[in-house]
C-alpha atoms as a PDB file:
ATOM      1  CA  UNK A   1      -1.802  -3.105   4.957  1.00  0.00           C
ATOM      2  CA  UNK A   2      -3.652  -2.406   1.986  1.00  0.00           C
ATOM      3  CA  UNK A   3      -6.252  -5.392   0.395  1.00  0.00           C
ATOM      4  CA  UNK A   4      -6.143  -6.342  -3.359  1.00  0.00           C
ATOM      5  CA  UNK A   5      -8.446  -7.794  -5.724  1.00  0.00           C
ATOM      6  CA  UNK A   6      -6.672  -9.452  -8.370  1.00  0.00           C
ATOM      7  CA  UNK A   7      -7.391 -10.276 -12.031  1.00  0.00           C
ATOM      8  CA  UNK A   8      -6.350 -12.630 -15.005  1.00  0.00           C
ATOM      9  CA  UNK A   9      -7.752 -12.945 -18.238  1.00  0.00           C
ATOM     10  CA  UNK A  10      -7.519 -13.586 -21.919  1.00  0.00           C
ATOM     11  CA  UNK A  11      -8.353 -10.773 -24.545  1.00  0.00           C
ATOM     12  CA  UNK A  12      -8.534 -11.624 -28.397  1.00  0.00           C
ATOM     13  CA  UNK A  13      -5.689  -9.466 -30.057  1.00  0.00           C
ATOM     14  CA  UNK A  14      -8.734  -7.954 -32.474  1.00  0.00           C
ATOM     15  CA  UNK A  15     -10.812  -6.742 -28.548  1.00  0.00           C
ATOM     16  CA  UNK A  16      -7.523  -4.671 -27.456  1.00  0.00           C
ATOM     17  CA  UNK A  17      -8.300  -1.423 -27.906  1.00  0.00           C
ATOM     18  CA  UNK A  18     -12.346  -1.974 -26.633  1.00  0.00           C
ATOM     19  CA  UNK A  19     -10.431  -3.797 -23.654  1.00  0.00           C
ATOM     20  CA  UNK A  20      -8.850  -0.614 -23.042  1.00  0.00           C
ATOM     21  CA  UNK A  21     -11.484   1.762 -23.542  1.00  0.00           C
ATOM     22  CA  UNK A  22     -13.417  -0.732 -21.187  1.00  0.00           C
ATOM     23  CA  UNK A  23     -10.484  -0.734 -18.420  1.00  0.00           C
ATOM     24  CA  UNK A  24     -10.335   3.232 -18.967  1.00  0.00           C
ATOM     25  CA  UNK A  25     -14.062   3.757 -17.810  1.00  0.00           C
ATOM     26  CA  UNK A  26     -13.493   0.940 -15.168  1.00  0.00           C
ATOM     27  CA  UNK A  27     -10.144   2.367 -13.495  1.00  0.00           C
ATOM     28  CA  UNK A  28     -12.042   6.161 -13.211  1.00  0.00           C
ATOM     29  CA  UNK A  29     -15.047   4.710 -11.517  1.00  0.00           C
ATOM     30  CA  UNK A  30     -13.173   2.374  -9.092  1.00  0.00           C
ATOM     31  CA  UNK A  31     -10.735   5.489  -8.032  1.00  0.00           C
ATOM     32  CA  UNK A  32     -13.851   8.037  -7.725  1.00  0.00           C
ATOM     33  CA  UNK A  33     -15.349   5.166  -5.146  1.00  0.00           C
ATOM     34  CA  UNK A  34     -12.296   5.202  -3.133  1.00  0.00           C
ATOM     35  CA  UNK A  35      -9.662   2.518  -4.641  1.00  0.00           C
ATOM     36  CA  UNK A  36      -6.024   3.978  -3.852  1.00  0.00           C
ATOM     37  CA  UNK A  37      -4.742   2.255  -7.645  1.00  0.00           C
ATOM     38  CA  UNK A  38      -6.440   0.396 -10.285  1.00  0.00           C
ATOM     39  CA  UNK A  39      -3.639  -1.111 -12.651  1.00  0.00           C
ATOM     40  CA  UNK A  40      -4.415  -3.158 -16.190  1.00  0.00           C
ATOM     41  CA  UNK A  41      -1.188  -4.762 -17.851  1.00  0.00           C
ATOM     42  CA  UNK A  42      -0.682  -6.874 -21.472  1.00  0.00           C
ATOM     43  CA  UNK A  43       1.234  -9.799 -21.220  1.00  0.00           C
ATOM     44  CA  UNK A  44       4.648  -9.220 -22.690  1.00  0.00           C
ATOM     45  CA  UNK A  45       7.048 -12.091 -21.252  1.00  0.00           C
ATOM     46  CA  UNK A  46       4.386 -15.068 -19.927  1.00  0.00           C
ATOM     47  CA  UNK A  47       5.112 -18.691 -22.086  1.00  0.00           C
ATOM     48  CA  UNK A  48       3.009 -21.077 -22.309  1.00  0.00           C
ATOM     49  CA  UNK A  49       3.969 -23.187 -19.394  1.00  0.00           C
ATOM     50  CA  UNK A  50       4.461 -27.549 -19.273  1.00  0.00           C
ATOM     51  CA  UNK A  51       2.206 -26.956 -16.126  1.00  0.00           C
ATOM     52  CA  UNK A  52       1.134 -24.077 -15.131  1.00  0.00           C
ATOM     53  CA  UNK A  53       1.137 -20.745 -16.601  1.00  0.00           C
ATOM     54  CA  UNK A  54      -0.671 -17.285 -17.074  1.00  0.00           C
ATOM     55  CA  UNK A  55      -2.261 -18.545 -20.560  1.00  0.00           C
ATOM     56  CA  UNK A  56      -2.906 -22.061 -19.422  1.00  0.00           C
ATOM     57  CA  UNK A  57      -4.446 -20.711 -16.414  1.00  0.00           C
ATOM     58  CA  UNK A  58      -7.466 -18.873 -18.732  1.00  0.00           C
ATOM     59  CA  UNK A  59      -7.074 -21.298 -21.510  1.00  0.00           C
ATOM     60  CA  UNK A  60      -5.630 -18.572 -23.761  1.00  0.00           C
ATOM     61  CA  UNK A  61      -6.027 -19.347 -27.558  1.00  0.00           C
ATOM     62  CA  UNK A  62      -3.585 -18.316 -30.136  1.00  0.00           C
ATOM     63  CA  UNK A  63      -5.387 -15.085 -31.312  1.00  0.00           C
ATOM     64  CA  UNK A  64      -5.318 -13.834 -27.417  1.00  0.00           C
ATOM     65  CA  UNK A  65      -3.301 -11.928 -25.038  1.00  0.00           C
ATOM     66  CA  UNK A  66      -3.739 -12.317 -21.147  1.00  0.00           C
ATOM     67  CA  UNK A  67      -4.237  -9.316 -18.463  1.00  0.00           C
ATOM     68  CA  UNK A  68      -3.445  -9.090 -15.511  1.00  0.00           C
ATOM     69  CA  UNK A  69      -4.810  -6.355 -13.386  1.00  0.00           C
ATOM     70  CA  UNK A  70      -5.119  -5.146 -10.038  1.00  0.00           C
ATOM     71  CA  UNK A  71      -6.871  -2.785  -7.820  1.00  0.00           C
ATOM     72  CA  UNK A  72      -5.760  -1.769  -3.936  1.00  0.00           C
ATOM     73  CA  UNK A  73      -7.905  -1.085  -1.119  1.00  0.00           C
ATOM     74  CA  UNK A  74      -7.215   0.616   2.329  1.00  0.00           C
ATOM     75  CA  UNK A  75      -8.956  -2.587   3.983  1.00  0.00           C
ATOM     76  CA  UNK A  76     -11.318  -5.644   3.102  1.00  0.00           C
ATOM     77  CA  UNK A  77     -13.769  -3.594   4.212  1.00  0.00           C
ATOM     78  CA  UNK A  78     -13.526  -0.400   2.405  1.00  0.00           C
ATOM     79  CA  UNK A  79     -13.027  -3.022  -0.910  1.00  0.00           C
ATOM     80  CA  UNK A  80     -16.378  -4.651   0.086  1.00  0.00           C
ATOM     81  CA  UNK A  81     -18.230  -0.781   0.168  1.00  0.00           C
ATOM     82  CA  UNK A  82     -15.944   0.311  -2.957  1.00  0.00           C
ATOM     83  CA  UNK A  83     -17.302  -2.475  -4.739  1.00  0.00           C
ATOM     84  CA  UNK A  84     -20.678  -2.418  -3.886  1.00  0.00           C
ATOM     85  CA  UNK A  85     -20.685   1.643  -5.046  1.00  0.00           C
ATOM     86  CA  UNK A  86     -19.131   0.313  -8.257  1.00  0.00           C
ATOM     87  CA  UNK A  87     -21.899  -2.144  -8.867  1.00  0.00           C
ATOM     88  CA  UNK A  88     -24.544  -0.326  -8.687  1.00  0.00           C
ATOM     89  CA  UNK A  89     -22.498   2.817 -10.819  1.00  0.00           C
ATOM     90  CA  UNK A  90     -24.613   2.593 -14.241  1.00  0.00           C
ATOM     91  CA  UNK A  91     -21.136   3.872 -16.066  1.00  0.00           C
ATOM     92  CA  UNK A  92     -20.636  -0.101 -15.845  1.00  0.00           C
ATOM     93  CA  UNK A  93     -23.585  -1.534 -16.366  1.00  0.00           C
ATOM     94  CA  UNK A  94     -23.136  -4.924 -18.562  1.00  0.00           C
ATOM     95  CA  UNK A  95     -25.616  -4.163 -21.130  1.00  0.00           C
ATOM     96  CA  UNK A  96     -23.827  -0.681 -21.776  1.00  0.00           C
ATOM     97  CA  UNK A  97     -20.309  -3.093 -22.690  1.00  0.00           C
ATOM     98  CA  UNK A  98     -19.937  -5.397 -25.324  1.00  0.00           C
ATOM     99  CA  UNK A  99     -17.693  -7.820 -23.293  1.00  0.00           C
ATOM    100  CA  UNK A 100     -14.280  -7.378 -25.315  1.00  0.00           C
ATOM    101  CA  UNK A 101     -13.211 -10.869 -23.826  1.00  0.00           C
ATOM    102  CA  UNK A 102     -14.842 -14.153 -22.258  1.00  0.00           C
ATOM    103  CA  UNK A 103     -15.873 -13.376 -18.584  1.00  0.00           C
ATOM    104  CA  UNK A 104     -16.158 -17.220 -18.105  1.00  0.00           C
ATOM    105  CA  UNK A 105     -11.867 -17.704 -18.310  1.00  0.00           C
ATOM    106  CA  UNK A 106     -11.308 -15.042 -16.458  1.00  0.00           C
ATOM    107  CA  UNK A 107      -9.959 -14.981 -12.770  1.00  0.00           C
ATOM    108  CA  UNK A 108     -10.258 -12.849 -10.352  1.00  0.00           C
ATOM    109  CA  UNK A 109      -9.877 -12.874  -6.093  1.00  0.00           C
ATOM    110  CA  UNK A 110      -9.664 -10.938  -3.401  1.00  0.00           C
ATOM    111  CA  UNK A 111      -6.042 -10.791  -1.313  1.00  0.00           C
ATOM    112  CA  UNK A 112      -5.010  -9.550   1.999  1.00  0.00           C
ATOM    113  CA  UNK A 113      -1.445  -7.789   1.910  1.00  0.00           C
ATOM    114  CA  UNK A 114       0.935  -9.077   4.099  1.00  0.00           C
ATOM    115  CA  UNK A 115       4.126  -7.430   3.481  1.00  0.00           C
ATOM    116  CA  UNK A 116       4.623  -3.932   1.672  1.00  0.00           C
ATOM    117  CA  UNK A 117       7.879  -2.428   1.165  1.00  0.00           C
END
């Protein structure tokens, strides 16, 4: 079963594009370190929710979309040496990125699979 780290965040409409160019870079590197998929989507059916929802979940304002991404791993343990690779890989270096959204909102996790069909 494979492992997933899994993302959701809010991206001012005007940051879109950057966001992209951002997720571009981001995807290649991940894959070259050994991800099997790295997948970036823009929110096209998520309300706001009475409770709980995608945009209440990284306070989204009005001039924001949320993303929700994903990237799959063989194992926990190929995603810890995958990331570590990526960490160190000066393509993604902070100070090379202005940050096209608020790091702060954003969440992220790490999940073990347990069914695939």
């Amino acid at each position: 079963m494979t492992y997933v780290d899994g993302f959701v965040l809010a991206v001012p409409k005007a940051n879109i594009e950057a966001y992209k160019q951002m997720a571009q870079t981001a995807g290649a590197v991940w894959k070259e370190h050994g991800a099997l998929s790295y997948v970036e989507c823009i929110a096209d059916d998520v309300p706001y929710g009475e409770l709980t929802s995608f945009p209440r979940a990284v306070l989204a304002k009005e001039d924001e979309v949320v993303v929700f991404s994903w990237i799959t791993y063989p194992s926990r343990t190929e995603r810890d040496a995958i990331n570590a690779k990526v960490m160190a890989d000066p393509r993604l270096a902070l100070e090379k990125w202005d940050m096209p959204f608020d790091g702060k909102r954003m969440i992220y996790g790490g999940f073990e699979s347990f069914l695939e069909l």
